[in-house]
N, C-alpha and C. Protein backbone atom coordinates (compact mmCIF):
# COMPACT_ATOMS: atom_id res chain seq x y z
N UNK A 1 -8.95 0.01 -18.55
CA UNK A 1 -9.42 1.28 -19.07
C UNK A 1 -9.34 2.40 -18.04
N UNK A 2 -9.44 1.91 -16.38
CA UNK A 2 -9.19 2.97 -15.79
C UNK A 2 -7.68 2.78 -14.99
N UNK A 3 -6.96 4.49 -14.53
CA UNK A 3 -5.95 3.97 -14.20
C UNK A 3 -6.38 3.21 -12.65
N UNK A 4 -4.89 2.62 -12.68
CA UNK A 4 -4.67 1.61 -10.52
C UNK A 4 -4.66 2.71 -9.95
N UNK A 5 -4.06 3.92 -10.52
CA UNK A 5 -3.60 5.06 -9.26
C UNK A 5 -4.13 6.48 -10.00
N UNK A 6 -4.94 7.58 -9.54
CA UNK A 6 -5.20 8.79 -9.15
C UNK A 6 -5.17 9.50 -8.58
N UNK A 7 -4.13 10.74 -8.53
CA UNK A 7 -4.87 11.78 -7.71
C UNK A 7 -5.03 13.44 -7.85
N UNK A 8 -5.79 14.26 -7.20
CA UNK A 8 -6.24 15.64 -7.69
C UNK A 8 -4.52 16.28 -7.82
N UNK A 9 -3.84 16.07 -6.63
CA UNK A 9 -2.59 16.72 -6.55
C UNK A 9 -1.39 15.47 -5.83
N UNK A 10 0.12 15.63 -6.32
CA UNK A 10 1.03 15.03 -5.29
C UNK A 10 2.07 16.02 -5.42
N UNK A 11 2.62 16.73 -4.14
CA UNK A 11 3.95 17.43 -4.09
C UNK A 11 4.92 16.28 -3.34
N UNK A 12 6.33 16.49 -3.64
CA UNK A 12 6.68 15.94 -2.94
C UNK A 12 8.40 16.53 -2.83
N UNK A 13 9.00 16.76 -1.37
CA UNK A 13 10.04 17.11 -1.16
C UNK A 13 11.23 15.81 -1.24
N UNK A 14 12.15 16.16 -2.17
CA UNK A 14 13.59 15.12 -2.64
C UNK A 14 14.61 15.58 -2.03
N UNK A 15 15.80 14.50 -1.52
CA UNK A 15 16.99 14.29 -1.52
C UNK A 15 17.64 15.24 -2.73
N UNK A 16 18.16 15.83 -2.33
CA UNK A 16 18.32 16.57 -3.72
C UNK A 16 20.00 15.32 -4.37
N UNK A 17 20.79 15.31 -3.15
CA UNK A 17 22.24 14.45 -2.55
C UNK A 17 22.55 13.71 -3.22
N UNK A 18 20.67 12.31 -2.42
CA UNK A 18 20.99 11.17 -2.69
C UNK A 18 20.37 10.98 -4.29
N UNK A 19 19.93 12.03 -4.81
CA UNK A 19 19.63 11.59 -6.29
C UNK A 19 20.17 12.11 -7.18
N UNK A 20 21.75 12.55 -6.99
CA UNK A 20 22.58 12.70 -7.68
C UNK A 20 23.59 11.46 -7.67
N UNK A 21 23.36 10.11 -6.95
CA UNK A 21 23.93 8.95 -7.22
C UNK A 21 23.03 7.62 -7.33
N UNK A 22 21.76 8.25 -7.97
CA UNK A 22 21.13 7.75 -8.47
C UNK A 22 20.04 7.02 -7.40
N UNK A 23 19.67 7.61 -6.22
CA UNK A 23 18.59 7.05 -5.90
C UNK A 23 17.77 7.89 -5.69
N UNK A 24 16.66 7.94 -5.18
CA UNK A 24 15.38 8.63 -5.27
C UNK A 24 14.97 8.68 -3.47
N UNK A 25 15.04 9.32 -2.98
CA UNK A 25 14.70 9.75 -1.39
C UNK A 25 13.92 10.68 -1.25
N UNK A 26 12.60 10.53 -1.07
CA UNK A 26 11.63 11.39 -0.84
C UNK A 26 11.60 12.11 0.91
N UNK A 27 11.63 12.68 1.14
CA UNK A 27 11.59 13.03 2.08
C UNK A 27 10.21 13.30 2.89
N UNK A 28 9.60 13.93 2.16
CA UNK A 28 7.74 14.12 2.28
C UNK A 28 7.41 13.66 1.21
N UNK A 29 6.24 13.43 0.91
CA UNK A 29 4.95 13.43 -0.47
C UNK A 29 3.81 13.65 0.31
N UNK A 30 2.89 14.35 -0.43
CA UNK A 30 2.10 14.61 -0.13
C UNK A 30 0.94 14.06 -1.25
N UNK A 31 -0.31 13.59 -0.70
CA UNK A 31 -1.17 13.45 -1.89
C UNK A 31 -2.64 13.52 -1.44
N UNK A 32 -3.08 14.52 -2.43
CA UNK A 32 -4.46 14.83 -2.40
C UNK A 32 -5.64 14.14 -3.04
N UNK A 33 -6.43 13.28 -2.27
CA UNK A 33 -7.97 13.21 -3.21
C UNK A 33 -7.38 11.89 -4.28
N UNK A 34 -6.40 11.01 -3.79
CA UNK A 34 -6.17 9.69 -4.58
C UNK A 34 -7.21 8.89 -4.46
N UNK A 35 -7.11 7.87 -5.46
CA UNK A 35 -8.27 6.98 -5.88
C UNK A 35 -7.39 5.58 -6.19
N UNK A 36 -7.04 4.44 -5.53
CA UNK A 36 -6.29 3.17 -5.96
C UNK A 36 -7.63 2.58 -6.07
N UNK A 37 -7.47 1.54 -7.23
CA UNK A 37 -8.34 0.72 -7.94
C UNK A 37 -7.81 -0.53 -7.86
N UNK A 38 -8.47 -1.73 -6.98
CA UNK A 38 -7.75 -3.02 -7.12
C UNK A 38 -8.44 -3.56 -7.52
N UNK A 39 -8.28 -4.88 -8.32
CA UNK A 39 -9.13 -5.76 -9.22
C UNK A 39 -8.51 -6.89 -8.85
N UNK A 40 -9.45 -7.99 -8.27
CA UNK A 40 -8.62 -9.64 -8.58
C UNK A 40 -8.96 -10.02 -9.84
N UNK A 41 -7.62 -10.50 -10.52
CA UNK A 41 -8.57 -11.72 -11.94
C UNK A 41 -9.51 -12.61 -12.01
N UNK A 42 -10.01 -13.24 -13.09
CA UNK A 42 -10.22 -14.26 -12.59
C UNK A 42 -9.61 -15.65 -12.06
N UNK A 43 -7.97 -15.34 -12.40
CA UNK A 43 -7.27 -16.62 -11.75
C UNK A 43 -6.55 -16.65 -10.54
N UNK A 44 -7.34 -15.00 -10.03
CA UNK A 44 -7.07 -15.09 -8.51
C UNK A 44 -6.17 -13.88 -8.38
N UNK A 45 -4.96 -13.40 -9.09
CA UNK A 45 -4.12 -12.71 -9.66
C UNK A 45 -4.52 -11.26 -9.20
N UNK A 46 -3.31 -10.04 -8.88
CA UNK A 46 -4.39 -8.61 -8.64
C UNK A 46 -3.83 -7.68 -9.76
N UNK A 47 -4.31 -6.57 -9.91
CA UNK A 47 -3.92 -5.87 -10.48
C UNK A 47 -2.55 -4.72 -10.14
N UNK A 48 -2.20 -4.99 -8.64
CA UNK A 48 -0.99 -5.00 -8.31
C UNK A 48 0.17 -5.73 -8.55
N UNK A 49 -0.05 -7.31 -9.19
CA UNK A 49 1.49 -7.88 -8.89
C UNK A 49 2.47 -7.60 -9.41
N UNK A 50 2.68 -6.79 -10.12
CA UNK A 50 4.12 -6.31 -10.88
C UNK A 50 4.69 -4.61 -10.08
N UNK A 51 3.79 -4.33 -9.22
CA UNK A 51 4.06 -3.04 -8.31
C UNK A 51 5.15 -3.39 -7.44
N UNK A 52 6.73 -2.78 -7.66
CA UNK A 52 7.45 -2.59 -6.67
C UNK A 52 8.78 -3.37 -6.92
N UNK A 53 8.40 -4.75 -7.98
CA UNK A 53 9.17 -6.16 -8.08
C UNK A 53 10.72 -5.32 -8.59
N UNK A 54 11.25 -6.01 -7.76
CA UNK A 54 12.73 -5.66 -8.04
C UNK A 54 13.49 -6.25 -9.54
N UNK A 55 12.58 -7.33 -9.52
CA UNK A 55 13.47 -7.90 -11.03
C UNK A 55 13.20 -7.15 -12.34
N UNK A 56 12.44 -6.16 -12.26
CA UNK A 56 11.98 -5.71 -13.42
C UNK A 56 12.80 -4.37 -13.78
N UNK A 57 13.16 -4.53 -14.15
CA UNK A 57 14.49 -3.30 -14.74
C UNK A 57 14.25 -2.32 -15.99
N UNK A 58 13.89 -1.22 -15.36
CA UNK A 58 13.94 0.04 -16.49
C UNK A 58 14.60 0.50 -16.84
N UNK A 59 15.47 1.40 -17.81
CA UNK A 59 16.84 1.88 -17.66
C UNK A 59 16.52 3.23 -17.54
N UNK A 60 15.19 3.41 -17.32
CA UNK A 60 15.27 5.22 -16.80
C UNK A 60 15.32 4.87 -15.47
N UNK A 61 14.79 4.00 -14.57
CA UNK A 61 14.32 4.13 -13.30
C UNK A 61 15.68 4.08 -12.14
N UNK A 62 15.55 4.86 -11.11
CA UNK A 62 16.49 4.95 -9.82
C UNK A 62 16.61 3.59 -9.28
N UNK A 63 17.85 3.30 -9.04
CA UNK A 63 18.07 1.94 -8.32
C UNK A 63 17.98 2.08 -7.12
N UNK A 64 17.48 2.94 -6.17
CA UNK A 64 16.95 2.63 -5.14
C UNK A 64 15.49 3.82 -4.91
N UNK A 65 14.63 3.68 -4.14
CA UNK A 65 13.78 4.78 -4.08
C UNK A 65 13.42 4.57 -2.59
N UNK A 66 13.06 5.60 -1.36
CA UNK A 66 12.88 5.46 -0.08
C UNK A 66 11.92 6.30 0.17
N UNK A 67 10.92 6.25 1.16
CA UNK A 67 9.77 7.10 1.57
C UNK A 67 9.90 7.63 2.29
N UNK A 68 10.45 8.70 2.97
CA UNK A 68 10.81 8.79 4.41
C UNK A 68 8.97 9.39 5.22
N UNK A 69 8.16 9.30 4.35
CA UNK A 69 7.18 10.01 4.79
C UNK A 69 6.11 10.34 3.94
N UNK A 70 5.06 9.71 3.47
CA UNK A 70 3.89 9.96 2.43
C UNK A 70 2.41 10.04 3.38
N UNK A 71 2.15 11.27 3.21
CA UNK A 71 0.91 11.50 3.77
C UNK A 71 -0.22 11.63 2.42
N UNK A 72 -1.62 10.99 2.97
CA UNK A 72 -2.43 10.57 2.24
C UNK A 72 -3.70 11.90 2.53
N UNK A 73 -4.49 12.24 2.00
CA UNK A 73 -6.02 13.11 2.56
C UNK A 73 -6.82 12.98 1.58
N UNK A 74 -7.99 12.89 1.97
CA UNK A 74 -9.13 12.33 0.90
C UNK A 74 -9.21 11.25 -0.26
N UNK A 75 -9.00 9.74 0.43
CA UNK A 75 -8.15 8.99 -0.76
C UNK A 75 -9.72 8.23 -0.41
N UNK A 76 -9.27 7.28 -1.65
CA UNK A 76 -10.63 6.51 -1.98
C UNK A 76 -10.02 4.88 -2.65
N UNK A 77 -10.24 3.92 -2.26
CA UNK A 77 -9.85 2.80 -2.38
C UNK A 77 -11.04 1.71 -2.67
N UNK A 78 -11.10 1.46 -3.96
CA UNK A 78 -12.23 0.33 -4.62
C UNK A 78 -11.45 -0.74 -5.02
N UNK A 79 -12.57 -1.20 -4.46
CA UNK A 79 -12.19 -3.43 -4.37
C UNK A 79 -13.27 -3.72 -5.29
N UNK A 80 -12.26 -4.41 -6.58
CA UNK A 80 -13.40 -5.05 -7.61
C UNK A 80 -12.90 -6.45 -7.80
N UNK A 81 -13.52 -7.48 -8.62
CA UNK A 81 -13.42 -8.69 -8.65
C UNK A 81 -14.07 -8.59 -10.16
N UNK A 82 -12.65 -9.08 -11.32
CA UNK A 82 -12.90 -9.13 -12.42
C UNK A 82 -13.88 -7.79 -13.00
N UNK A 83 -13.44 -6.59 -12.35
CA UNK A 83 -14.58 -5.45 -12.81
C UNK A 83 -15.51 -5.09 -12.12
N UNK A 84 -16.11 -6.06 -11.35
CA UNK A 84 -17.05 -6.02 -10.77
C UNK A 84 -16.80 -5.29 -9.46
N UNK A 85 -17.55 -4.21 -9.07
CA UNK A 85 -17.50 -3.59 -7.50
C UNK A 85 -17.75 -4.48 -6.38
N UNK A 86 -17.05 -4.25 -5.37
CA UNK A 86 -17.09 -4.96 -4.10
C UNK A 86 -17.26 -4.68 -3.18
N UNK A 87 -16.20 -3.79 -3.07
CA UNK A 87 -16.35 -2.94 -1.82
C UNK A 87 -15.61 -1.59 -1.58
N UNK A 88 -15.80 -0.42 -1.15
CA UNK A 88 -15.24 0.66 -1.52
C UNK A 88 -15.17 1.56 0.11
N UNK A 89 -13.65 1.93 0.70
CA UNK A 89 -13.44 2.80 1.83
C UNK A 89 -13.23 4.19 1.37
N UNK A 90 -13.62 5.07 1.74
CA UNK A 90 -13.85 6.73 1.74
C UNK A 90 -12.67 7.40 3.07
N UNK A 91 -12.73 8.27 2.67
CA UNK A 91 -12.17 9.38 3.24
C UNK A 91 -10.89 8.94 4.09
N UNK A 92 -9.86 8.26 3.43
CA UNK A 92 -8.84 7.83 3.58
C UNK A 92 -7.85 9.11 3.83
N UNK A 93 -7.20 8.58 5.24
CA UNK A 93 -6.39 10.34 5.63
C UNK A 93 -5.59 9.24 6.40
N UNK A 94 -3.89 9.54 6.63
CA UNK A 94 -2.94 8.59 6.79
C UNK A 94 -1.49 9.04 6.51
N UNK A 95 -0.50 8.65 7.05
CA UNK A 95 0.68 8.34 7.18
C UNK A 95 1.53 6.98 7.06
N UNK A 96 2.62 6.80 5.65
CA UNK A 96 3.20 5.92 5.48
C UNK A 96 4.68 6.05 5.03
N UNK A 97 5.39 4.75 5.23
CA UNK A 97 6.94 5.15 5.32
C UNK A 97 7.52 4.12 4.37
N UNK A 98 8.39 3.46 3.65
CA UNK A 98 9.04 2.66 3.01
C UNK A 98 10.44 2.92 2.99
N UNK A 99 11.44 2.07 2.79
CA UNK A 99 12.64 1.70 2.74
C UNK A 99 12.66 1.29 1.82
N UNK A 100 12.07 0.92 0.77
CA UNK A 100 12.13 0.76 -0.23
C UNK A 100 10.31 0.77 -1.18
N UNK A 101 10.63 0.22 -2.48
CA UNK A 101 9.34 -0.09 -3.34
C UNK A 101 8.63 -1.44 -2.43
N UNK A 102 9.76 -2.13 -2.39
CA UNK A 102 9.86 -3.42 -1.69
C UNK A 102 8.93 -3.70 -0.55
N UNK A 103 9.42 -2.52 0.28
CA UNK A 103 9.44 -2.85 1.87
C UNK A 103 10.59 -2.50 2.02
N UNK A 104 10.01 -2.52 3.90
CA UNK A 104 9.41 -2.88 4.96
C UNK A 104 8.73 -1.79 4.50
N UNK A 105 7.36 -1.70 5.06
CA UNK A 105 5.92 -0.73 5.12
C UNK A 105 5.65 -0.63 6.33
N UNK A 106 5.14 0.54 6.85
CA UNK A 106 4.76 1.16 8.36
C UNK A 106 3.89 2.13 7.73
N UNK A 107 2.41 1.40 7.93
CA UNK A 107 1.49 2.32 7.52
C UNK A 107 0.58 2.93 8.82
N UNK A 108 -0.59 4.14 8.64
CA UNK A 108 -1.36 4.69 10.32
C UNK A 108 -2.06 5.19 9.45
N UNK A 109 -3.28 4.76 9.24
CA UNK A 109 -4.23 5.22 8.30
C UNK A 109 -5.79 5.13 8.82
N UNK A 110 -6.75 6.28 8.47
CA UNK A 110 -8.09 5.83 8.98
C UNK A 110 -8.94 6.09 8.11
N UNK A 111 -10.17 5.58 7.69
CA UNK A 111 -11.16 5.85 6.54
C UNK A 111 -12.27 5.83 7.35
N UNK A 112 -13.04 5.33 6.27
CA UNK A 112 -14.54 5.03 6.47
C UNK A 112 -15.21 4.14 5.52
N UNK A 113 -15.53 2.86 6.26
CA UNK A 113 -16.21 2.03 5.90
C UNK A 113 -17.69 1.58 6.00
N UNK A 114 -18.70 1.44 4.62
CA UNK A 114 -19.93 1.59 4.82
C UNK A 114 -20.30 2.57 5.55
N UNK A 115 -19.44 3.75 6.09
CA UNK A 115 -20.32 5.02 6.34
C UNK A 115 -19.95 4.93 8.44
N UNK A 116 -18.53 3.86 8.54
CA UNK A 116 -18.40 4.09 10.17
C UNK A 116 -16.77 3.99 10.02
N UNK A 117 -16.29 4.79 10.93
CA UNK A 117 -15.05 5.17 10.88
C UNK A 117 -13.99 4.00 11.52
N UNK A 118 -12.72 3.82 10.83
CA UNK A 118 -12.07 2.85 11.29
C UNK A 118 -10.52 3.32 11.09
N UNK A 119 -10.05 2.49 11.90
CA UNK A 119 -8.27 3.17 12.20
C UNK A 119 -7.69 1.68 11.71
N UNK A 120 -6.61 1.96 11.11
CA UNK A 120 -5.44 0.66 10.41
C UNK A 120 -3.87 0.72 10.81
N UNK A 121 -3.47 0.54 11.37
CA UNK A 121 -2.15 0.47 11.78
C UNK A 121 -1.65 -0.71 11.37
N UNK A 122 -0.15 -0.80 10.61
CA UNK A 122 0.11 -2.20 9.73
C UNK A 122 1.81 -1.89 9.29
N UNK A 123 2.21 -3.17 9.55
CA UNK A 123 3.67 -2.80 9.19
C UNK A 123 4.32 -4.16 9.00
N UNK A 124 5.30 -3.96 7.64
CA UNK A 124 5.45 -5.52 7.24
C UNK A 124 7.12 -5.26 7.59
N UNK A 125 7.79 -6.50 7.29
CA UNK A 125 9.10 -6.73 6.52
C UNK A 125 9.54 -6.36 5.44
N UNK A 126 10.53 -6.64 4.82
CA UNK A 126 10.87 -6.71 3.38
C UNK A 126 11.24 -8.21 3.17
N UNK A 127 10.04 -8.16 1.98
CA UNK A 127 10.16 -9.57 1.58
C UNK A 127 11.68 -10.30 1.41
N UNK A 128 11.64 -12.00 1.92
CA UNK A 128 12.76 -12.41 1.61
C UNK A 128 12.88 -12.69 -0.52
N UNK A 129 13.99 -13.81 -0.16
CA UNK A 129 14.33 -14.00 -1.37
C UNK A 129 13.14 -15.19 -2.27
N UNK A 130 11.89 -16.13 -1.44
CA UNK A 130 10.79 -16.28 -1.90
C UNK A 130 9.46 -15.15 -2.22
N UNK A 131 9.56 -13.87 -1.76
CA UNK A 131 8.70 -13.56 -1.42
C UNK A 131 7.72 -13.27 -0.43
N UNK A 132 8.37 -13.99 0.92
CA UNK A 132 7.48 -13.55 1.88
C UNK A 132 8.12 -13.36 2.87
N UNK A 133 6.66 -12.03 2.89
CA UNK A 133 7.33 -11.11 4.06
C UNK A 133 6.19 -11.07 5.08
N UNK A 134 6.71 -10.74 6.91
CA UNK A 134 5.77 -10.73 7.61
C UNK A 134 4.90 -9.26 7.85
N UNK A 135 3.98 -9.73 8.40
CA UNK A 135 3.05 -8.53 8.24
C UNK A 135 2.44 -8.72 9.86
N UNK A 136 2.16 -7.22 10.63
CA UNK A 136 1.57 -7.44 11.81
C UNK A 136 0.79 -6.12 11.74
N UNK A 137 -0.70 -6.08 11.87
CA UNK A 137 -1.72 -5.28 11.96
C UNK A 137 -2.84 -5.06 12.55
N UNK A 138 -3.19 -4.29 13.21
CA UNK A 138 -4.33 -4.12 14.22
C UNK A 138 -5.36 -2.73 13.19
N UNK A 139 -6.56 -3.04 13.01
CA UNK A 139 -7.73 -2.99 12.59
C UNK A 139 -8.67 -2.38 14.07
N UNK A 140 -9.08 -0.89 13.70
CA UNK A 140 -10.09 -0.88 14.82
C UNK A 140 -11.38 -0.27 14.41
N UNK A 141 -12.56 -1.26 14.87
CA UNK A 141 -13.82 -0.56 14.11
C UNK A 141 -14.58 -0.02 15.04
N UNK A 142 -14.08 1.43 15.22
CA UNK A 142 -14.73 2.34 16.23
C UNK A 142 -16.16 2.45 16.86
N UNK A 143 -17.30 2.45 15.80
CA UNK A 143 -18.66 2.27 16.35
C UNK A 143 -18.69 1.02 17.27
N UNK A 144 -18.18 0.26 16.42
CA UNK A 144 -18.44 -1.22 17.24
C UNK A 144 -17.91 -1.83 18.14
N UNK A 145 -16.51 -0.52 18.58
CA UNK A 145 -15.45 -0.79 19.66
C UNK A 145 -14.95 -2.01 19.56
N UNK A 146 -14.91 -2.74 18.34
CA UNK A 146 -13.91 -4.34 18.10
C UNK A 146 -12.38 -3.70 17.18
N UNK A 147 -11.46 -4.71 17.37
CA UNK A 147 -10.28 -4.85 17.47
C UNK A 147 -10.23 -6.27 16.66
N UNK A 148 -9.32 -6.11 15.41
CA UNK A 148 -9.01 -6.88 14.60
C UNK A 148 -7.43 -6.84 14.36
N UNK A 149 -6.95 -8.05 14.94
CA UNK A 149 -5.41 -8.31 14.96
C UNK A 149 -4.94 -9.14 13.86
N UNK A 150 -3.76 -9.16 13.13
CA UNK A 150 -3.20 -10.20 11.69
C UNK A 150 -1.97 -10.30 12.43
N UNK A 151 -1.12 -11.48 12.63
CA UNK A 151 -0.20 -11.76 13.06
C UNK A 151 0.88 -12.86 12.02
N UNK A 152 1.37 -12.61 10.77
CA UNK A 152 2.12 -13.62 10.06
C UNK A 152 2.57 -13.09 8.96
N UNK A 153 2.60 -14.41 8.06
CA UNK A 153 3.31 -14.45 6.62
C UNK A 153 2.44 -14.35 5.65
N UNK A 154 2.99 -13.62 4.48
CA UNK A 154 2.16 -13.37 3.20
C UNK A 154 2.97 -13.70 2.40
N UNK A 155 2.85 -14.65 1.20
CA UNK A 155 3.68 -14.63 0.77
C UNK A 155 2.36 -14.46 -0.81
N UNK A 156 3.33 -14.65 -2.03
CA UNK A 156 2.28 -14.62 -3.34
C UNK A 156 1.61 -13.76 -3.58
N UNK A 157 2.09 -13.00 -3.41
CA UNK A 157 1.46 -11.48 -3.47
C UNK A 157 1.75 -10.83 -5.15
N UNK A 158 2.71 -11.35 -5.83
CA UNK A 158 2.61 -11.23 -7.46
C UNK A 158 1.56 -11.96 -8.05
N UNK A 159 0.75 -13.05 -7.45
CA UNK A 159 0.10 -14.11 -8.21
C UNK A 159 -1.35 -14.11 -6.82
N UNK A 160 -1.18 -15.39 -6.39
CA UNK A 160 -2.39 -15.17 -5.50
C UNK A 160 -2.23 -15.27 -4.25
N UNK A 161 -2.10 -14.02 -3.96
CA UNK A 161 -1.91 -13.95 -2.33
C UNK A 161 -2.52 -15.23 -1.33
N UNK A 162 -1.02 -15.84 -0.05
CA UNK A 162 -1.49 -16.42 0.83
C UNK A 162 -1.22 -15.72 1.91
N UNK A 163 -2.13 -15.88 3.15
CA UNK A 163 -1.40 -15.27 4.74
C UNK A 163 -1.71 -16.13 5.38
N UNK A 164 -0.31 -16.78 6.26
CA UNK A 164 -0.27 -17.64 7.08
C UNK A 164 -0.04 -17.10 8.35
N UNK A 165 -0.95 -17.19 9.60
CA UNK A 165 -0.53 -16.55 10.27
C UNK A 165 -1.88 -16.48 11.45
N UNK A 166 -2.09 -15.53 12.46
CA UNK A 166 -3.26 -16.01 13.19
C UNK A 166 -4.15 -14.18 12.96
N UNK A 167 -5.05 -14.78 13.04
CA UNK A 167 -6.12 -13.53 13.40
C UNK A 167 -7.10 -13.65 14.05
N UNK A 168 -7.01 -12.09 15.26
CA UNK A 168 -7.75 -12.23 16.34
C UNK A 168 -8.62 -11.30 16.34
């Protein structure tokens, strides 16, 4: 009932070039005051897994699309479980890049959690031909001056996400 994605405003500067042979190259986007809504099912499942999948074929959609640059300001990101609220980061302000829907991702993002400020730096692969792609991210929770490192593989990310891999 509500949408995955909101926001007050998005501009965004195009390839004018490359989308006259049919791909989509953003050059900037910009987006104001977004709101992503994630939900796990109950069979574990998110309300993302069909975001990005290459096998799914529209015949309006660009066969390729690239980010060269999406800046985020005032975004808001709620974690629910079957509906239910979980947990919710504020004042999301950030910089992100893609090569594709796919991947590789190079994200630099900072919010606020429970009301203390935290920095995310995170950048994957592009998934192989199973699905998994690596991911390496450092987490910093400023009041508390700790440092949270992810070092591996994710794979199941259409169904129920696994990460294999170490965290420090």
């Amino acid at each position: 009932d509500r949408p995955f994605l909101e926001a007050r405003s998005l501009e965004a500067w195009l390839n004018i070039g490359a989308l006259l042979t049919g791909t989509v190259e953003a050059r900037k986007i910009a987006i104001v005051d977004p709101v992503l809504r994630l939900d796990v099912k109950a069979d574990g499942t998110g309300n993302w897994s069909d975001v990005g999948r290459r096998s799914v074929a529209l015949p309006f959609a660009p066969k390729d699309v690239m980010l060269d640059e999406v800046g985020v300001s005032g975004g808001r990101i709620e974690f629910t479980k079957q509906g239910v609220p979980q947990l919710s980061v504020e004042l999301v302000e950030g910089e992100a890049s893609a090569q594709s829907l796919s991947g590789p991702y190079k994200v630099s993002a900072s919010y606020a959690f429970d009301g203390r400020p935290q920095d995310l730096k995170f950048s994957t692969s592009a998934p192989d031909a199973a699905g998994l792609f690596r991911i390496k991210s450092a987490l910093r929770d400023l009041d508390r001056g700790t440092t949270y490192v992810l070092d591996g593989g994710v794979s199941g990310l259409g169904g129920s996400p696994v990460f294999d891999g170490t965290v420090v």
